[in-house]
Every structure is written in C-alpha cells, then in structure tokens.
N, C-alpha and C. Protein backbone atom coordinates (compact mmCIF):
# COMPACT_ATOMS: atom_id res chain seq x y z
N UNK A 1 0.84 -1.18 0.00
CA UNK A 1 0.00 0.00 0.00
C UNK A 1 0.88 1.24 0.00
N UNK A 2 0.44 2.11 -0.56
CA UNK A 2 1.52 3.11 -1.08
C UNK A 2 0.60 4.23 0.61
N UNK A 3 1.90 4.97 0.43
CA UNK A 3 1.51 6.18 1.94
C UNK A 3 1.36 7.36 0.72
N UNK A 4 0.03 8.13 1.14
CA UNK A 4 -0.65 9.23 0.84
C UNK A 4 0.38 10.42 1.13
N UNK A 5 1.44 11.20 0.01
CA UNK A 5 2.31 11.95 0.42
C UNK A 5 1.78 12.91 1.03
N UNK A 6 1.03 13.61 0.45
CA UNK A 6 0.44 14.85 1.02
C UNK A 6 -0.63 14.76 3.07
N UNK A 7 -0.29 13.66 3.23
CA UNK A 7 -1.93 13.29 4.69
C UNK A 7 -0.23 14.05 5.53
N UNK A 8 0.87 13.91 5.60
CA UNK A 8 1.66 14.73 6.78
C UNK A 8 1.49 15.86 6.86
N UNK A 9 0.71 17.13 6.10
CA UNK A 9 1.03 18.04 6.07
C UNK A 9 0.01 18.22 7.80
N UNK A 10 0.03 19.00 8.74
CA UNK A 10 -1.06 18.79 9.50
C UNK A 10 -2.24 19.42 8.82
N UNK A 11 -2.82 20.20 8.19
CA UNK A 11 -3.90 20.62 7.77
C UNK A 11 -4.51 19.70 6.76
N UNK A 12 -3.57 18.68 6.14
CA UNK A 12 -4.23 17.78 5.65
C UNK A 12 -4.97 16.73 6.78
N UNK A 13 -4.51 16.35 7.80
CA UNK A 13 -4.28 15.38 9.05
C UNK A 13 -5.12 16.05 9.65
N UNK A 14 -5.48 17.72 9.53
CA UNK A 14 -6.95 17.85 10.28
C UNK A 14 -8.12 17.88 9.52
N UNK A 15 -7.98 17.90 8.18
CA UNK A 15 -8.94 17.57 7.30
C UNK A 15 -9.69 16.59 7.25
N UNK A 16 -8.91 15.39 7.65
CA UNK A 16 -9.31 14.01 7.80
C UNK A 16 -9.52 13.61 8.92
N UNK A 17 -8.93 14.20 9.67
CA UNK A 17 -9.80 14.15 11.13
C UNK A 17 -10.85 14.45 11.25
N UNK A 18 -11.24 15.53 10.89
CA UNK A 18 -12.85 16.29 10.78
C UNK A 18 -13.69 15.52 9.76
N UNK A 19 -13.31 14.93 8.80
CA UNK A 19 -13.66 14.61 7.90
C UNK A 19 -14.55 13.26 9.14
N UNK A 20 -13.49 12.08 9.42
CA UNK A 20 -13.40 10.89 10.33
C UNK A 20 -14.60 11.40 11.44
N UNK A 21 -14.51 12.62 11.70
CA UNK A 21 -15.17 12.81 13.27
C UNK A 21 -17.08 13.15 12.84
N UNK A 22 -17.42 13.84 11.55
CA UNK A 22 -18.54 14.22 11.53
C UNK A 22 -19.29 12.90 10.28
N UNK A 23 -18.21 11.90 10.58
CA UNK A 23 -19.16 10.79 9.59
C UNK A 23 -19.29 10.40 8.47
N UNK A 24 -17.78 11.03 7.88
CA UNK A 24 -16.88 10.92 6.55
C UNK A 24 -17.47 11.77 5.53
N UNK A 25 -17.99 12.65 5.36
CA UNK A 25 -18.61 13.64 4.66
C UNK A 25 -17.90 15.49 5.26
N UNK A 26 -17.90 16.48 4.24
CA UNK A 26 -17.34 17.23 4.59
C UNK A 26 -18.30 18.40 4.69
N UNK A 27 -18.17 18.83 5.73
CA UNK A 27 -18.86 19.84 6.27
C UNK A 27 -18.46 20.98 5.83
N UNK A 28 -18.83 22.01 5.14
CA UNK A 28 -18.56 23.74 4.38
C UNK A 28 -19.73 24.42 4.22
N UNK A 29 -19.91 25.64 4.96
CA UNK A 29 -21.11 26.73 4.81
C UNK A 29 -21.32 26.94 3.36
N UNK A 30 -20.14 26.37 2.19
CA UNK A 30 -20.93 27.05 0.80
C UNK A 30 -21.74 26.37 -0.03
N UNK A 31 -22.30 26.45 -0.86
CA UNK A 31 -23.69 25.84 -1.41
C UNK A 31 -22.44 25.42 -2.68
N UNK A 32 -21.04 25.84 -3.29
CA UNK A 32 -20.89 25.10 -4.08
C UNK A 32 -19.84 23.94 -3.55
N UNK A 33 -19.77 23.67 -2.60
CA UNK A 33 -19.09 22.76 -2.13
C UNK A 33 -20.02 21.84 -1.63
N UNK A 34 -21.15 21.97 -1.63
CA UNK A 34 -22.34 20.76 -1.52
C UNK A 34 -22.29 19.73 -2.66
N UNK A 35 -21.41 20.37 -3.84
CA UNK A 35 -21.81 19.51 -5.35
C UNK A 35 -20.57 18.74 -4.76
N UNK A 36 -19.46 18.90 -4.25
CA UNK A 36 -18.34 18.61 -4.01
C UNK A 36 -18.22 17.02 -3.34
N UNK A 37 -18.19 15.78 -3.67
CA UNK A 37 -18.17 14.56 -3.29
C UNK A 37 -17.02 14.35 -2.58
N UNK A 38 -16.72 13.02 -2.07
CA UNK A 38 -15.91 12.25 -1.42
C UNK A 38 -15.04 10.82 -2.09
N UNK A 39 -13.95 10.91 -1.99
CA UNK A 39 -13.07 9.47 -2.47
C UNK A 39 -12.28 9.28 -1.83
N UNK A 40 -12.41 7.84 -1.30
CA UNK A 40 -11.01 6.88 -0.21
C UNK A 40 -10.03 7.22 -1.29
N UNK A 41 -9.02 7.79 -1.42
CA UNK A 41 -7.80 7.26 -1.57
C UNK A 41 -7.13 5.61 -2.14
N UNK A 42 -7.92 4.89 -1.50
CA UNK A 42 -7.64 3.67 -2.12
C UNK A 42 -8.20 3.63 -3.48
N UNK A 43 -9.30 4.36 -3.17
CA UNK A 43 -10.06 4.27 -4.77
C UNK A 43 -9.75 4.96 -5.84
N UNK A 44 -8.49 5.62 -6.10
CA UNK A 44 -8.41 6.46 -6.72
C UNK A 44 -7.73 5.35 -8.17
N UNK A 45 -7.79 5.93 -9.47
CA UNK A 45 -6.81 4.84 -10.30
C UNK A 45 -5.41 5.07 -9.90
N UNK A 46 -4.86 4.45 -10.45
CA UNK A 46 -3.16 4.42 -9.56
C UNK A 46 -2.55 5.26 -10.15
N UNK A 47 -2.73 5.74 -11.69
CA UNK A 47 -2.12 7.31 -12.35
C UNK A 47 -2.19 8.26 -11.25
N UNK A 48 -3.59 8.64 -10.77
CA UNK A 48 -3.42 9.69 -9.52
C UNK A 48 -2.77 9.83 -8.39
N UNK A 49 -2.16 8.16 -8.29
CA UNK A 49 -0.69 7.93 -7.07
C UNK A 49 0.36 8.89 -8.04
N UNK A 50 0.53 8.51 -9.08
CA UNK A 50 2.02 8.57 -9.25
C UNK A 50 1.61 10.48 -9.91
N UNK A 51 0.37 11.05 -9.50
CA UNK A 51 0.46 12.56 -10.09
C UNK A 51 0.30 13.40 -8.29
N UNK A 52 -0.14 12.26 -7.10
CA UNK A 52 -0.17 13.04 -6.00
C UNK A 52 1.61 12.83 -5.69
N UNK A 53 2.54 12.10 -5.90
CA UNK A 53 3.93 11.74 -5.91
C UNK A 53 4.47 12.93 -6.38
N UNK A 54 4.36 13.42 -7.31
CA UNK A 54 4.83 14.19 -8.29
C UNK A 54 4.37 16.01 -7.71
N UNK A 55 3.39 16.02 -7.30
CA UNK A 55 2.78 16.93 -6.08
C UNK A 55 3.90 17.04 -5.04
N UNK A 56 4.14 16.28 -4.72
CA UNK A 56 5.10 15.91 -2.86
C UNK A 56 5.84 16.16 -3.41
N UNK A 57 6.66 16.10 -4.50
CA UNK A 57 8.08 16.14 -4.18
C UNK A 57 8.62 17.34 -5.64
N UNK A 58 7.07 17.91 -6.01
CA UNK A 58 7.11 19.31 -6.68
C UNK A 58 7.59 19.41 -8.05
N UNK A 59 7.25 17.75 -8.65
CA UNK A 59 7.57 17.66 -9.62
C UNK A 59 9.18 16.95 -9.92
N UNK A 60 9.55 16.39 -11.27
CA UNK A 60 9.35 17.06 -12.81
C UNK A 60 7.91 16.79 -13.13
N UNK A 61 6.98 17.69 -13.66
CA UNK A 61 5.39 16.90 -14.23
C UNK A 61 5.33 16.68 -15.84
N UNK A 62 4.70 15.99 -16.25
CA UNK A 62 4.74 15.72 -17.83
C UNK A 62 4.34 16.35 -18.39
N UNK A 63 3.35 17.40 -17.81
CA UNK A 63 3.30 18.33 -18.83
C UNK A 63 2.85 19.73 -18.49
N UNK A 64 3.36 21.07 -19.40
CA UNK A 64 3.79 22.03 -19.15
C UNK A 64 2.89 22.95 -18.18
N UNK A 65 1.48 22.36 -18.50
CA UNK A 65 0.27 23.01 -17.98
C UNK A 65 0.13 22.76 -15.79
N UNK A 66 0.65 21.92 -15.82
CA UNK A 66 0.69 20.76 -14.51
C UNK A 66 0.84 22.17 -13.68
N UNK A 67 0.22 22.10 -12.33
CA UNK A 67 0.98 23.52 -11.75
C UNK A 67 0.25 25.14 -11.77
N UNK A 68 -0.57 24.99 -12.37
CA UNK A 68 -0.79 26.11 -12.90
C UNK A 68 -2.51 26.76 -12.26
N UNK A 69 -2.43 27.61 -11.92
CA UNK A 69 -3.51 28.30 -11.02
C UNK A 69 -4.79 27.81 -11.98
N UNK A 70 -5.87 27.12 -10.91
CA UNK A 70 -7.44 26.50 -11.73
C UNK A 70 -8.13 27.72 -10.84
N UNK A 71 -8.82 28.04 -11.72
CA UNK A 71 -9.90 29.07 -11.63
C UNK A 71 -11.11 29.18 -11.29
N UNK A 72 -11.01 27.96 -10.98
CA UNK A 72 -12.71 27.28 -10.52
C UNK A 72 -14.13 28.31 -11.08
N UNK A 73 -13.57 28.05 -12.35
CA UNK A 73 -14.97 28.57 -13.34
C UNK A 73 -16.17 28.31 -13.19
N UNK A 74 -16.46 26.90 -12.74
CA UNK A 74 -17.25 26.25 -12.74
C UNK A 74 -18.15 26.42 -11.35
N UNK A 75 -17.22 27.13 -10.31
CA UNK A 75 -18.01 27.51 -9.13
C UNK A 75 -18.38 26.07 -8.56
N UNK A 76 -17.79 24.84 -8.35
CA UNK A 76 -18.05 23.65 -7.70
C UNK A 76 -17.18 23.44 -6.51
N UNK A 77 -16.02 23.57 -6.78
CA UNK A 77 -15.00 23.85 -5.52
C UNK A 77 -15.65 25.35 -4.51
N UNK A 78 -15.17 24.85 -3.37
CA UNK A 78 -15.84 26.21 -2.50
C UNK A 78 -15.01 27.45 -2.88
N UNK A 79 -15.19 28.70 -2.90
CA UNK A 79 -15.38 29.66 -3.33
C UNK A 79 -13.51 30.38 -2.58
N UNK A 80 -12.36 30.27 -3.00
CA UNK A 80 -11.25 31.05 -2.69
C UNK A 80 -10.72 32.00 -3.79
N UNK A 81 -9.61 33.09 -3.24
CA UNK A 81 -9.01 33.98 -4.01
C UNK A 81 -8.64 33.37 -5.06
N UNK A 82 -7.93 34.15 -6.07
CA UNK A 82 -7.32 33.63 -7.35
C UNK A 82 -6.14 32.92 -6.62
N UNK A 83 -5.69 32.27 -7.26
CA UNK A 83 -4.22 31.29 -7.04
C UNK A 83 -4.37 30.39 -6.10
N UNK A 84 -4.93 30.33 -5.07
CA UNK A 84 -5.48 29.38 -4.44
C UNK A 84 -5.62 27.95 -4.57
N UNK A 85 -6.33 27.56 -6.20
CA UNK A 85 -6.12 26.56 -6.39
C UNK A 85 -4.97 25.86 -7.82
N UNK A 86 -4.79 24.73 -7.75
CA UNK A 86 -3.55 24.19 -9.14
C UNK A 86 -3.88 22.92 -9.28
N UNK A 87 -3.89 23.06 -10.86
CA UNK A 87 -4.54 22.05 -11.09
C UNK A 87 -2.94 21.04 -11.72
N UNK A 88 -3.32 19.61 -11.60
CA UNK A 88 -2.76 18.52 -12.36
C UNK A 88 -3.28 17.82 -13.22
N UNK A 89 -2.29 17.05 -13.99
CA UNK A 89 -2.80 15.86 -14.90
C UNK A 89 -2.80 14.80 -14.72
N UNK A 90 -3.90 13.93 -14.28
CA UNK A 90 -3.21 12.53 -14.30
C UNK A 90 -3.82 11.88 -15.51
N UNK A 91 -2.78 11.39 -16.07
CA UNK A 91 -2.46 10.60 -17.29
C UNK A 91 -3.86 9.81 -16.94
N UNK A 92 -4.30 9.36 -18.70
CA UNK A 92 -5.26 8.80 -19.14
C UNK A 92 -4.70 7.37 -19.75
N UNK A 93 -4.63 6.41 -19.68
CA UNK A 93 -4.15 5.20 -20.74
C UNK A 93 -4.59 5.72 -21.85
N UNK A 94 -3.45 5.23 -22.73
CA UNK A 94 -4.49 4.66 -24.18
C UNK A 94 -4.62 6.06 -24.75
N UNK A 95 -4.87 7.65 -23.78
CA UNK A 95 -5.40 8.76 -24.35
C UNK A 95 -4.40 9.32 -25.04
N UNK A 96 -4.29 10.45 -26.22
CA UNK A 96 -3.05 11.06 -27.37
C UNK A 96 -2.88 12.45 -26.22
N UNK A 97 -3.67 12.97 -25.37
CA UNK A 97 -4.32 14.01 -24.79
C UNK A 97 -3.80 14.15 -23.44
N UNK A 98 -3.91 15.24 -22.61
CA UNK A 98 -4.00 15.19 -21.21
C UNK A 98 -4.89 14.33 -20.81
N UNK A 99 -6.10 14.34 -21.29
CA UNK A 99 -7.71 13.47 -21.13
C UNK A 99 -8.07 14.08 -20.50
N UNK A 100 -9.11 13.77 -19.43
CA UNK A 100 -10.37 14.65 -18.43
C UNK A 100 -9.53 14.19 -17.54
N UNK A 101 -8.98 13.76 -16.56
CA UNK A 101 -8.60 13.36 -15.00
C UNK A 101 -7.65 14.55 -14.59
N UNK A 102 -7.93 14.44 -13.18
CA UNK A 102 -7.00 15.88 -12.60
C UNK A 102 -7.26 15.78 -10.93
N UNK A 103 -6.42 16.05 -10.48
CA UNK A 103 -6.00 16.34 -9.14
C UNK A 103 -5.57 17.99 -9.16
N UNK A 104 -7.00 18.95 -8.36
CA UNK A 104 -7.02 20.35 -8.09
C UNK A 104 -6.28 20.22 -6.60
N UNK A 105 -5.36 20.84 -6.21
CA UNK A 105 -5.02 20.98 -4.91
C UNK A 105 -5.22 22.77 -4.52
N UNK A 106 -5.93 22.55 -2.91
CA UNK A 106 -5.86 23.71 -2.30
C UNK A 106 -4.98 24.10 -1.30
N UNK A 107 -4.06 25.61 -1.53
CA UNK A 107 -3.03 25.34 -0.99
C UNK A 107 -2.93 25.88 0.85
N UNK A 108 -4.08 26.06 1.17
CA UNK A 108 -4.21 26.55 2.47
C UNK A 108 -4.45 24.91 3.86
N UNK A 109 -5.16 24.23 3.37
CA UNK A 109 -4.85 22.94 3.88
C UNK A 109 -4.77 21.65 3.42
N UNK A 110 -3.99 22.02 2.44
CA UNK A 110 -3.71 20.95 1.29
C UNK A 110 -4.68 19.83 1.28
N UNK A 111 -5.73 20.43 0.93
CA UNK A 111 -7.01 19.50 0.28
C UNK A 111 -6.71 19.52 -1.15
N UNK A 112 -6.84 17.89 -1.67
CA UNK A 112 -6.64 17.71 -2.97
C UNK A 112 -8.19 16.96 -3.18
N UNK A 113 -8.63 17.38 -4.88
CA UNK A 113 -9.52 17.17 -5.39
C UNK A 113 -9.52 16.23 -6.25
N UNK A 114 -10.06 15.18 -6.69
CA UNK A 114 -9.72 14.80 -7.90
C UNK A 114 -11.74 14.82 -8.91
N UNK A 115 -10.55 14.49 -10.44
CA UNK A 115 -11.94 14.82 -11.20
C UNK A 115 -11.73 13.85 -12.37
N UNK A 116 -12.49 12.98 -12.58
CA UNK A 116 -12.41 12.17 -13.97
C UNK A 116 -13.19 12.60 -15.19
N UNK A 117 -13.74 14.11 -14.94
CA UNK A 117 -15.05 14.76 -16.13
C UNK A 117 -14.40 16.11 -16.24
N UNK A 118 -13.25 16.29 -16.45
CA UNK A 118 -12.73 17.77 -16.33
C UNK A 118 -13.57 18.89 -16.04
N UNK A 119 -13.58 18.50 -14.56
CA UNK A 119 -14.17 19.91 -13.60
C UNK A 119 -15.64 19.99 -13.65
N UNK A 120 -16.35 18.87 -14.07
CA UNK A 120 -17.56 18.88 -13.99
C UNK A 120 -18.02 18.72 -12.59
N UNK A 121 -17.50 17.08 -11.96
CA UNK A 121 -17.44 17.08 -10.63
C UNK A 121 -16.07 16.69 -10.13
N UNK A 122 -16.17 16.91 -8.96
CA UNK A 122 -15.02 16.81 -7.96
C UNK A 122 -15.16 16.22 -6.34
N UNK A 123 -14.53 15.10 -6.21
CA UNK A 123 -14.11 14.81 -5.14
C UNK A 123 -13.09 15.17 -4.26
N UNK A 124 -13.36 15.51 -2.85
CA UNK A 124 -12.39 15.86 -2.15
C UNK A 124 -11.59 14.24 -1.77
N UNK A 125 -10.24 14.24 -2.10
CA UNK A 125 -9.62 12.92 -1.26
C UNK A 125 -9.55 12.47 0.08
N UNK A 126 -10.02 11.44 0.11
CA UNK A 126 -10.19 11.11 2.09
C UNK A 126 -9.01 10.26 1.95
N UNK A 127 -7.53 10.54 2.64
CA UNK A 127 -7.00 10.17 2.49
C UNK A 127 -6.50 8.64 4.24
N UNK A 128 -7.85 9.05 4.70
CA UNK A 128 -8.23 8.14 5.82
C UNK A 128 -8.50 6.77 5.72
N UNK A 129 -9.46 6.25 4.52
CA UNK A 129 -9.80 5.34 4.00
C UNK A 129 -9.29 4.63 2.70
C-alpha cells in the first residue's frame, strides 16, 4: 500500500480528522461545495498515485500546464481567491491528450480534489480510507 504523500502536512491530518469525526462527509457553509463529493484514496486509479507523488516532491510533471492556477470557473470547488487553487494531470491510458482526469489541490490545507469529467465534478480525497 503506497503512503498518501500529502496526509503529513497537519492541515491535511486535520482535514481528515474532521472529515473521520462528523461521519466521513465534509462539512462547508458554501452551497458550491455541496456539489463537491468524497473518495477513499484507495479508490483512486493508480495514475493519480504517481500525479499526487509528483505533487510531494514538486515535480518534474509531464506536462507544461501541470501547476498552474485553476480558476474554478465552474463555481463547484468552494469559493477562494485567485491562485489558491492548481490544477494537475493525471495521465489517461491509451489517451493522445492530457484526457479529463486531474487532481485540483488547495493550498491553504492541502485538500486535494480529484476529477475524472474535467471539472464537472469533484471529489475531495479522504486520504483516511
């Protein structure tokens, strides 16, 4: 079993605590973080190991875009300043493309998101389960 690089940070470690304590669902006053789902970590495909890896240790990333401030257009992630959030790629098999998959990280308590519909929806990672 691979260790979740990012669960040491403590704000990740209280994320998941809170997360663990109110019944594995995440509690946020904003109405667009209600669209905002949940994923064990175990469940993730294993590309998103080797793009949260690549996160921890700040890269090299495959590609040029990796890194780069997400804008949360879509208003589904809860509502922060510009730069706030950065988005990744995790590789698609088989795809010529970046494809739809992505790991959004937020950099205030390193909550990472992931998305297999490019930014349609998003799960926050429970990196508990």
């Amino acid at each position: 079993m691979r260790f979740p690089p990012r669960i040491t940070g403590i704000g990740a470690a209280a994320a998941v605590l809170s997360t663990l304590l109110i019944g594995g669902t995440v509690a946020t006053a904003t109405p667009a973080a209600a669209a905002v789902g949940s994923i064990c970590y175990s469940d993730l495909p294993s590309q998103a190991y080797d793009t949260l890896d690549l996160i921890a240790t700040n890269g090299p990333f495959p590609y040029s875009q990796d890194g780069v401030v997400f804008r949360n257009q879509e208003g589904v992630l809860p509502s922060q300043a510009s730069g706030y959030y950065h988005e990744y790629t995790v590789k698609t098999p088989g795809s010529s493309t970046r494809g739809a998959r992505r790991v959004v990280t937020g950099k205030k308590t390193q909550e990472d998101y992931y998305t297999s519909d490019h930014y349609v929806t998003f799960n926050l990672i429970n990196f508990g389960c």
